[in-house]
Protein backbone atom coordinates (compact mmCIF):
# COMPACT_ATOMS: atom_id res chain seq x y z
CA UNK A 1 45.13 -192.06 13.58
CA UNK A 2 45.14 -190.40 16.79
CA UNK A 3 42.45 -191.73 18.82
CA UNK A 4 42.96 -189.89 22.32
CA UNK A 5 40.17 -187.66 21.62
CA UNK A 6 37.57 -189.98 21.04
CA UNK A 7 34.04 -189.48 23.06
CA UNK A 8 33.27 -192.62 25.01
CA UNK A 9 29.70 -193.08 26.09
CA UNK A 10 29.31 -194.95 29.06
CA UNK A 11 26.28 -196.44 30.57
CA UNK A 12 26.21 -197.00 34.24
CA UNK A 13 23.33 -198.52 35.36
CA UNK A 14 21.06 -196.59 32.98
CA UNK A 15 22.82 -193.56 34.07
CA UNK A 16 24.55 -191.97 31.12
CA UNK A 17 27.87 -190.24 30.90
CA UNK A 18 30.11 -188.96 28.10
CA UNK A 19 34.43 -188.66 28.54
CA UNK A 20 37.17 -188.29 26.42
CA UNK A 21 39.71 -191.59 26.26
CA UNK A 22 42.82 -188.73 27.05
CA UNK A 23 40.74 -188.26 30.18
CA UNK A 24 40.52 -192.19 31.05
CA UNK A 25 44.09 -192.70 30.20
CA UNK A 26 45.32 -190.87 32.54
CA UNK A 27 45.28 -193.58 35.30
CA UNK A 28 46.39 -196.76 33.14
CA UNK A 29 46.30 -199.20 35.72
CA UNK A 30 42.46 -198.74 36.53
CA UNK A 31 39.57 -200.33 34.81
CA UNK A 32 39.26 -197.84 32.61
CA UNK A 33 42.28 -196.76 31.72
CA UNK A 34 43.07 -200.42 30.97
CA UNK A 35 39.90 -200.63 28.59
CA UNK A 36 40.32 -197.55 26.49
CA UNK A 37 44.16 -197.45 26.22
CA UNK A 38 45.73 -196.86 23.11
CA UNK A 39 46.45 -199.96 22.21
CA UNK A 40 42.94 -200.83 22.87
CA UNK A 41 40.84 -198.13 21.18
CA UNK A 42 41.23 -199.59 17.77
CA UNK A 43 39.61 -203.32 18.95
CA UNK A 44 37.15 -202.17 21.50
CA UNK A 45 33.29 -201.99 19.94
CA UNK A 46 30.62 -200.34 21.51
CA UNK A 47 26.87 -201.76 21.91
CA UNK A 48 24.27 -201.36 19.36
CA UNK A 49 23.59 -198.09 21.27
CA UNK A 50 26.86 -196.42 20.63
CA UNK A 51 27.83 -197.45 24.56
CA UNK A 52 29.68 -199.34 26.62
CA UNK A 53 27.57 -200.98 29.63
CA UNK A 54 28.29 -201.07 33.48
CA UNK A 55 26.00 -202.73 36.10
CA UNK A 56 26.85 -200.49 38.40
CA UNK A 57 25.23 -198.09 40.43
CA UNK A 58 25.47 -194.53 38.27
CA UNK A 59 24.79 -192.27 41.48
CA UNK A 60 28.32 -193.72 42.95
CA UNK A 61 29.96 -193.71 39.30
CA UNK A 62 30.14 -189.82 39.65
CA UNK A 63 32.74 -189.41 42.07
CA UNK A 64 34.67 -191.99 39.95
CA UNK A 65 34.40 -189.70 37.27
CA UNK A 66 34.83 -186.82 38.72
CA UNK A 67 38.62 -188.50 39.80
CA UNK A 68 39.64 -189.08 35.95
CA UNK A 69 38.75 -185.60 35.44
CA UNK A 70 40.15 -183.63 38.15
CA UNK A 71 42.68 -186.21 39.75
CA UNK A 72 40.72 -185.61 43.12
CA UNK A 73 39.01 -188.33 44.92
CA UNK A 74 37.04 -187.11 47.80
CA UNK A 75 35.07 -189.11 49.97
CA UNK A 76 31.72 -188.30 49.24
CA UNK A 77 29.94 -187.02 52.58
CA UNK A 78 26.98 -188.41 51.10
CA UNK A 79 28.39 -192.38 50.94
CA UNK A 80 29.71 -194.71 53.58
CA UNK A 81 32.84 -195.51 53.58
CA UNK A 82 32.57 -199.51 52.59
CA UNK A 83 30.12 -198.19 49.77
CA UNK A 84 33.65 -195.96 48.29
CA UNK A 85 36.09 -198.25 48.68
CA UNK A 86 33.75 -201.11 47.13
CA UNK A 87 33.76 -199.03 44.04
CA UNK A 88 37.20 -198.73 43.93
CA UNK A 89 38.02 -201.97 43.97
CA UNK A 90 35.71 -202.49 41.10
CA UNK A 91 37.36 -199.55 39.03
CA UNK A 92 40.51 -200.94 40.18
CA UNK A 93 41.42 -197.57 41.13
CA UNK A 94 44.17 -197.64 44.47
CA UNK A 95 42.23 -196.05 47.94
CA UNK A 96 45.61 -194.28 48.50
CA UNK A 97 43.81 -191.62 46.22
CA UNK A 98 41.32 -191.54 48.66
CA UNK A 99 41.01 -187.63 50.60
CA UNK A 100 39.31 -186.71 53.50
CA UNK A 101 37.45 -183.38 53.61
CA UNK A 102 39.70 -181.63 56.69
CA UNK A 103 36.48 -181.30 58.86
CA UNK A 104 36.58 -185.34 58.58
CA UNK A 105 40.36 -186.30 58.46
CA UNK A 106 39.85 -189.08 60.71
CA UNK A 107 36.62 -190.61 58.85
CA UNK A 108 38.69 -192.86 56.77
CA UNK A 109 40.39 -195.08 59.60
CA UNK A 110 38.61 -193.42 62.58
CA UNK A 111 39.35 -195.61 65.37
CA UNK A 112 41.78 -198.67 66.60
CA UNK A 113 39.50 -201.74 67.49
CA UNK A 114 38.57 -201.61 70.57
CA UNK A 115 36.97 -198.20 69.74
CA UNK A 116 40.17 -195.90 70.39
CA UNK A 117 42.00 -192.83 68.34
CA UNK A 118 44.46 -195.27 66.38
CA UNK A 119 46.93 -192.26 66.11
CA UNK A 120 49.60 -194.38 64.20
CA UNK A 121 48.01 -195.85 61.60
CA UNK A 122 46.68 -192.18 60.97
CA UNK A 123 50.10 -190.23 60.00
CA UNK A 124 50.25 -188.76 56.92
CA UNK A 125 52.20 -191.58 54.80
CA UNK A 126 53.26 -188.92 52.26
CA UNK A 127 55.99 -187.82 54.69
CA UNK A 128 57.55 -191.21 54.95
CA UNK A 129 60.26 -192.94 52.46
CA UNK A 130 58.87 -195.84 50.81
CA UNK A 131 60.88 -198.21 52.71
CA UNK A 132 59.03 -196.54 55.93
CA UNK A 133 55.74 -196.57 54.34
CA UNK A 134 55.91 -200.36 53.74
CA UNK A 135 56.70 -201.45 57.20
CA UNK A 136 54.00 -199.26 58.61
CA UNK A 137 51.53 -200.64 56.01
CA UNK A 138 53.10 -203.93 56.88
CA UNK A 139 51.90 -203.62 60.26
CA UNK A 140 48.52 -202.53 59.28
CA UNK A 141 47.73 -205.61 57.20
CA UNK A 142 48.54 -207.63 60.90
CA UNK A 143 45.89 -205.73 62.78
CA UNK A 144 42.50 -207.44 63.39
CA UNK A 145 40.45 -204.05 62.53
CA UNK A 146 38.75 -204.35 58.86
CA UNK A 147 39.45 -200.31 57.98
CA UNK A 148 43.53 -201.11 59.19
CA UNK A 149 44.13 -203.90 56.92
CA UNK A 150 42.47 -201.81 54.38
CA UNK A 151 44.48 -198.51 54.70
CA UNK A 152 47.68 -200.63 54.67
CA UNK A 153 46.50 -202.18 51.43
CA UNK A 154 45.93 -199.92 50.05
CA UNK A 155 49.15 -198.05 51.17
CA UNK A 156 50.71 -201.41 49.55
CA UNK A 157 49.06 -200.95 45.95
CA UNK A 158 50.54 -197.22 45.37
CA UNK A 159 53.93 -198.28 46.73
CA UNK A 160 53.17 -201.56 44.08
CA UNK A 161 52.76 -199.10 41.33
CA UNK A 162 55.71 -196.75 42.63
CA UNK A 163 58.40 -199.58 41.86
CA UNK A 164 56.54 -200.55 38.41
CA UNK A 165 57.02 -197.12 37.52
CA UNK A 166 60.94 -197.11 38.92
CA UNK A 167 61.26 -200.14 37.25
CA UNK A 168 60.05 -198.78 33.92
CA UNK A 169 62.48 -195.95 34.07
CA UNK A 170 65.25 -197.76 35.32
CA UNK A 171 65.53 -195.06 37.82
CA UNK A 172 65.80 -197.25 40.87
CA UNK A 173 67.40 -200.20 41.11
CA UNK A 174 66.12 -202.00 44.22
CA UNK A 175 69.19 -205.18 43.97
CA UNK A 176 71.65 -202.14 44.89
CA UNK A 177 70.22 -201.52 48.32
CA UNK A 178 70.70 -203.84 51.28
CA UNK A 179 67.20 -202.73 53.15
CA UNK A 180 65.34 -201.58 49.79
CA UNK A 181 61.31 -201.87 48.82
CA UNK A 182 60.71 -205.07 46.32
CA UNK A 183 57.87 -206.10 44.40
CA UNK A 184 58.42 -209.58 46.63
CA UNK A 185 57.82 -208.42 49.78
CA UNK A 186 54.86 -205.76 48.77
CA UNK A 187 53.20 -208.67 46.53
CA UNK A 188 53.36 -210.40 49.75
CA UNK A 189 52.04 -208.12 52.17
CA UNK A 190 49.10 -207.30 49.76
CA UNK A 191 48.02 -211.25 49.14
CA UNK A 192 48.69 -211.48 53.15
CA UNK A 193 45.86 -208.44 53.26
CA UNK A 194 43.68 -209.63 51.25
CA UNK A 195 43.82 -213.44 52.85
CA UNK A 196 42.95 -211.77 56.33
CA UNK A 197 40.16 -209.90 54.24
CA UNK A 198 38.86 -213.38 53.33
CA UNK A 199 39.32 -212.00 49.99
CA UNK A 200 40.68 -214.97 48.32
CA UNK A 201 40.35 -214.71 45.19
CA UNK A 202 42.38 -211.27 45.03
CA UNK A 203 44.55 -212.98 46.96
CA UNK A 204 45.46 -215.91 44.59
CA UNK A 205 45.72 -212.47 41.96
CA UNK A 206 48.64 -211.35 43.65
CA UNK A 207 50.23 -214.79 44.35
CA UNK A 208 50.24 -215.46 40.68
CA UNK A 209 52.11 -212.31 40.58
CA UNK A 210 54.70 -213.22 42.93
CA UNK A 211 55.18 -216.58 41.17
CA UNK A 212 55.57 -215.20 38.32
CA UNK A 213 58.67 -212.75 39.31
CA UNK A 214 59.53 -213.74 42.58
CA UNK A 215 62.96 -215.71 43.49
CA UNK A 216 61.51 -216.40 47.12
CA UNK A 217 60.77 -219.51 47.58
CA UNK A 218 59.79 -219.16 51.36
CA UNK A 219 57.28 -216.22 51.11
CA UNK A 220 55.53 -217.87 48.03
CA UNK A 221 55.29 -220.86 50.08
CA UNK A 222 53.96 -219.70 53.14
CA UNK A 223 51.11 -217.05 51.67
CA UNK A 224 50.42 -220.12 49.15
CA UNK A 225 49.59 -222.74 52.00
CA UNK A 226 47.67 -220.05 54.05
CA UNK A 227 44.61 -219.71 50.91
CA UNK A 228 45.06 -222.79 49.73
CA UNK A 229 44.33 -224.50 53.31
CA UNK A 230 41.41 -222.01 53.70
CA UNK A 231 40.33 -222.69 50.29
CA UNK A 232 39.92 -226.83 50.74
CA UNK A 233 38.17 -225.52 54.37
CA UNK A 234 35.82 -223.98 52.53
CA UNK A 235 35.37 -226.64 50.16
CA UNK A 236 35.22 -228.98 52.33
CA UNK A 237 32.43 -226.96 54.64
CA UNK A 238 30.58 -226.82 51.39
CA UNK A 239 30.86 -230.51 50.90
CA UNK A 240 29.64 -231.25 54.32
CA UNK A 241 26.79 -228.56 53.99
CA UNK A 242 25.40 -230.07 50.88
CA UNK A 243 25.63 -233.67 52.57
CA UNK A 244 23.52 -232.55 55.61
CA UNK A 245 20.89 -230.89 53.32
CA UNK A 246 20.65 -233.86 51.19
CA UNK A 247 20.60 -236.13 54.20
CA UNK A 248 17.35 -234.02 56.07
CA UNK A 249 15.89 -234.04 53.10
CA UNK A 250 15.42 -238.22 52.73
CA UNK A 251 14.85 -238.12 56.36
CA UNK A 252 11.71 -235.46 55.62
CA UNK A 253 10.96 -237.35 52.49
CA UNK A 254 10.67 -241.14 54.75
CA UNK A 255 8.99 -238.89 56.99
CA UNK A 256 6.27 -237.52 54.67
CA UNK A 257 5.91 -240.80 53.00
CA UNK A 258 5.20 -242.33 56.49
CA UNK A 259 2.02 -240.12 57.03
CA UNK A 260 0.70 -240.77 53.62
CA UNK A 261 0.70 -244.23 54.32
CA UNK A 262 -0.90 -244.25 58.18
């Protein structure tokens, strides 16, 4: 039984909209698409309402929409620009879809750091082989600006799905080329991003990735020691924290008992 057609009700923060599964399938590797694939339509139940629930906020879920519908994603003029791309990493939907109205071409990385045109890290990537679009979003994921390492994550992800797709259809074969793009070095770069982020729990996502199918030892090593050192910092911070608060408070305590008994 062919189940493309189906009408899926979705609730998004009491906001209610109403798609086709064809229409959601058409980006696989997002949220969506993941939920109401094929092989998922017969399993997945709905609530007692008929629909399936979001917490999310349904004035942003319309552009989202709008994207499995038309295959545009336009920044809304409306929404900042950390408010979009926080959506899209819930949707798990890449920000290399991501267009800029032509009035505002620059609004998506407008400016270097230290408040300057950043000129390079605005060229059209389409232009560029993949092997040239990973070493400028290699670059990218170096620089100390937030928006930078984001645009050459992003840049990573769609270059990610570019060689699962040539892999799929045994169209490229990346062993054959001396200099060629691998899902090693990209997996890499991406965790790396996302580490500098102080995203590290997307980071540890990708490193599973590269343990998983990577033969480099080295890489896996190195992006492996970075989160996990950062990780026990953290922990230990935490550890300290809670040690400090529990120490002022039997200090306040002796303190309070103290003036009780005067």
């Amino acid at each position: 039984m062919d189940l493309s057609n189906q009408r899926i009700k979705l609730n998004i923060g009491g906001s209610k909209f109403e798609v086709s599964a064809s229409t959601l399938q058409r980006y696989p590797n997002s949220l969506l698409g993941k939920m109401f694939s094929p092989s998922q339509l017969h399993t997945i139940k709905p609530d007692a309402n008929g629909e399936f629930f979001f917490d999310r906020n349904g004035r942003l879920f319309e552009f989202i929409l709008e994207f499995y519908r038309s295959g545009t994603l336009e920044m809304p003029s409306d929404l900042s620009k950390k408010q979009v791309l926080k959506e899209l990493e819930y949707w798990q939907i890449s920000p290399s879809y991501l267009e800029v109205p032509k009035s505002t071409s620059r609004g998506y990385v407008p400016v270097s750091e230290n408040g300057e045109a950043a000129d390079e890290e605005l060229d059209d990537f389409s232009e560029l082989s993949p092997q040239e679009q990973f070493q400028k979003a290699n670059r990218l994921v170096h620089r100390q600006d937030v928006d930078l390492i984001y645009r050459g994550i992003s840049v990573l992800l769609a270059l990610l799905d570019y060689l699962d797709n040539a892999e799929e259809e045994s169209t490229h074969v990346a062993s054959q080329q001396p200099d060629a793009l691998t899902h090693t070095n990209v997996l890499f770069c991406i965790a790396l991003g996302y580490y500098r982020l102080g995203k590290l729990s997307k980071a540890k996502e990708y490193i599973r990735r590269l343990e998983t199918g990577s033969d480099d030892q080295r890489l896996l090593s190195i992006i492996k020691t970075l989160v996990e050192d950062t990780s026990a910092s953290y922990t230990r911070c935490g550890l300290l924290l809670l040690s400090l608060t529990g120490l002022a408070c039997v200090v306040l305590g002796k303190s309070w008992w103290n003036r009780r008994c005067v």
